[in-house]
C-alpha atoms as a PDB file:
ATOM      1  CA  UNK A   1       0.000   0.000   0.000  1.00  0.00           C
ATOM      2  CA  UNK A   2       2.037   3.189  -1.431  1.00  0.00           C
ATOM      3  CA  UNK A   3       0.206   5.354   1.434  1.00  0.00           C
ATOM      4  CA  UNK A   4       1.630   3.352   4.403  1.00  0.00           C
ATOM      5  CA  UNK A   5       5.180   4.379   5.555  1.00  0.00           C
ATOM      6  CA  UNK A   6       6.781   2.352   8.600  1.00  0.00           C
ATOM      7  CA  UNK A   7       7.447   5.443  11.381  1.00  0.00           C
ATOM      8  CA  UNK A   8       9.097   3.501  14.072  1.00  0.00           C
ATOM      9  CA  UNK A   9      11.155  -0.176  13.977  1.00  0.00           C
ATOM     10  CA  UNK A  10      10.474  -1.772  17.292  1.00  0.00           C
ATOM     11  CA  UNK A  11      13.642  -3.876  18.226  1.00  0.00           C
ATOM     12  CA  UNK A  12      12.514  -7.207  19.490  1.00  0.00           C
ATOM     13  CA  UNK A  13      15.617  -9.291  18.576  1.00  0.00           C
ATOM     14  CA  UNK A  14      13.567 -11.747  17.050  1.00  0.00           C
ATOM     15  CA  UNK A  15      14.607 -14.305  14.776  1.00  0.00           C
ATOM     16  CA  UNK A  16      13.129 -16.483  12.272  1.00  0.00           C
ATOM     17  CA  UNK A  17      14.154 -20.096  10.834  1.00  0.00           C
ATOM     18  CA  UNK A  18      13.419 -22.986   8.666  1.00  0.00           C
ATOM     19  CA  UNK A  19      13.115 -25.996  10.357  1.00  0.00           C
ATOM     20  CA  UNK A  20      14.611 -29.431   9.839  1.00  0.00           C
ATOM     21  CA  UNK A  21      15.413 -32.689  11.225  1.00  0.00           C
ATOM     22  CA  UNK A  22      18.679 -32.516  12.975  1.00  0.00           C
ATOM     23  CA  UNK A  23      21.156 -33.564  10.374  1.00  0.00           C
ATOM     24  CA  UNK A  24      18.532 -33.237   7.327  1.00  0.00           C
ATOM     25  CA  UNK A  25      20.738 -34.165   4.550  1.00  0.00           C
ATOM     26  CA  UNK A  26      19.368 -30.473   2.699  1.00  0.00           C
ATOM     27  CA  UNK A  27      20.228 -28.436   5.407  1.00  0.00           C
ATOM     28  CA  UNK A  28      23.582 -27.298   4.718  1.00  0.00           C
ATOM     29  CA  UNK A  29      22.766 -26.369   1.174  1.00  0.00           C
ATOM     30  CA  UNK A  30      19.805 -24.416   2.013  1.00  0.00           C
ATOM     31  CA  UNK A  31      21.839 -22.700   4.721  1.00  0.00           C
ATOM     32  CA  UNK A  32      24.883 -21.633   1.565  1.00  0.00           C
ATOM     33  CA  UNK A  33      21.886 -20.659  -0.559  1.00  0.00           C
ATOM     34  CA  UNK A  34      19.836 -18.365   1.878  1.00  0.00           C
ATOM     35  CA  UNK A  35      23.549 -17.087   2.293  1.00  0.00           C
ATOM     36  CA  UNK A  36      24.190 -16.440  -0.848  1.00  0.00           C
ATOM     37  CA  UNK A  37      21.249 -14.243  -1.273  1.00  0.00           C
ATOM     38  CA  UNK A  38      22.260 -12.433   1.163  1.00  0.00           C
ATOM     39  CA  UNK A  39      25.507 -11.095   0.243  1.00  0.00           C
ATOM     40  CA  UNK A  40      24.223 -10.774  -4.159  1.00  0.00           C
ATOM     41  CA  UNK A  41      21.295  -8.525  -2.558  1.00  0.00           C
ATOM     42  CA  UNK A  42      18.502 -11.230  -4.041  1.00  0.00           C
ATOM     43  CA  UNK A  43      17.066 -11.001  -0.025  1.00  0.00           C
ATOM     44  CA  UNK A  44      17.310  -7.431  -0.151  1.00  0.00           C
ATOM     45  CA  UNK A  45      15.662  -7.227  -3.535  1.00  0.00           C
ATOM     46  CA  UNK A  46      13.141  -9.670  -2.123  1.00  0.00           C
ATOM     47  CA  UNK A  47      11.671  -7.425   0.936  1.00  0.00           C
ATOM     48  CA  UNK A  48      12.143  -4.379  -0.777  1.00  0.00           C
ATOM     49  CA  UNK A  49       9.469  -5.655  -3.470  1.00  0.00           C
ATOM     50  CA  UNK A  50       6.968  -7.157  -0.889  1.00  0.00           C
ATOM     51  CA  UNK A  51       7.702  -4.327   2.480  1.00  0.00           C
ATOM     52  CA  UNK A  52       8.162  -1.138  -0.362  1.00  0.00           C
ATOM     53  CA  UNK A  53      11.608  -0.145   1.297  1.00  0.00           C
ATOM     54  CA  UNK A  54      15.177  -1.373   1.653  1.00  0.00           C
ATOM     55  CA  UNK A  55      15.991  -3.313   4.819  1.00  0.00           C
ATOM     56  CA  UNK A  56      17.965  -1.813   7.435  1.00  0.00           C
ATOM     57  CA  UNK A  57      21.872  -2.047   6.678  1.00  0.00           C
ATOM     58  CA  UNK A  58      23.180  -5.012   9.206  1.00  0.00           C
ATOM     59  CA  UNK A  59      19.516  -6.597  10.119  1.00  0.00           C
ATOM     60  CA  UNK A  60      19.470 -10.374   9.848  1.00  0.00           C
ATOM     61  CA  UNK A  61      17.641  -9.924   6.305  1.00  0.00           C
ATOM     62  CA  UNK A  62      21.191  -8.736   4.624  1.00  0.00           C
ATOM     63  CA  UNK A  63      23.485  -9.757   7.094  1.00  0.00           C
ATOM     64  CA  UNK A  64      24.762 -13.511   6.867  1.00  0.00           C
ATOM     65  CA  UNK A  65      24.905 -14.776  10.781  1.00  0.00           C
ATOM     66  CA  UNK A  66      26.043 -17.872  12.305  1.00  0.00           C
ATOM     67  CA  UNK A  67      23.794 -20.815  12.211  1.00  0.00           C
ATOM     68  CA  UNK A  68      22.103 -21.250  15.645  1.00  0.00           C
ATOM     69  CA  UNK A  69      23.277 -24.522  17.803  1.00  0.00           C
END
């Protein structure tokens, strides 16, 4: 909706994931790949066309982190 404009981000520190049987044979290539997008800007590209603006520089939508234990 062009009108709408996001005034505040609350920080919650949430997190989101995909999940998988522990040692899924898939996991570790779906893990490079969501990478990947990442750092060629395909997630960026991504939210920008569904949220209307960039994400914020260093959020876990650009920023490749270290998978959780």
């Amino acid at each position: 909706m062009p009108a709408l404009k996001i005034l505040v981000r609350i920080p919650t520190g949430e997190r989101f994931a995909m999940m998988t049987k522990e040692g899924h044979p898939l996991l570790e290539k779906v893990n490079e790949a969501i990478t990947a997008m990442k750092k060629d800007g395909t997630m960026a590209a991504i939210h920008k066309k569904w949220f209307g603006v960039d994400p914020e520089a260093g959020t876990s939508t650009v920023a490749p982190g270290p998978i959780p234990q």
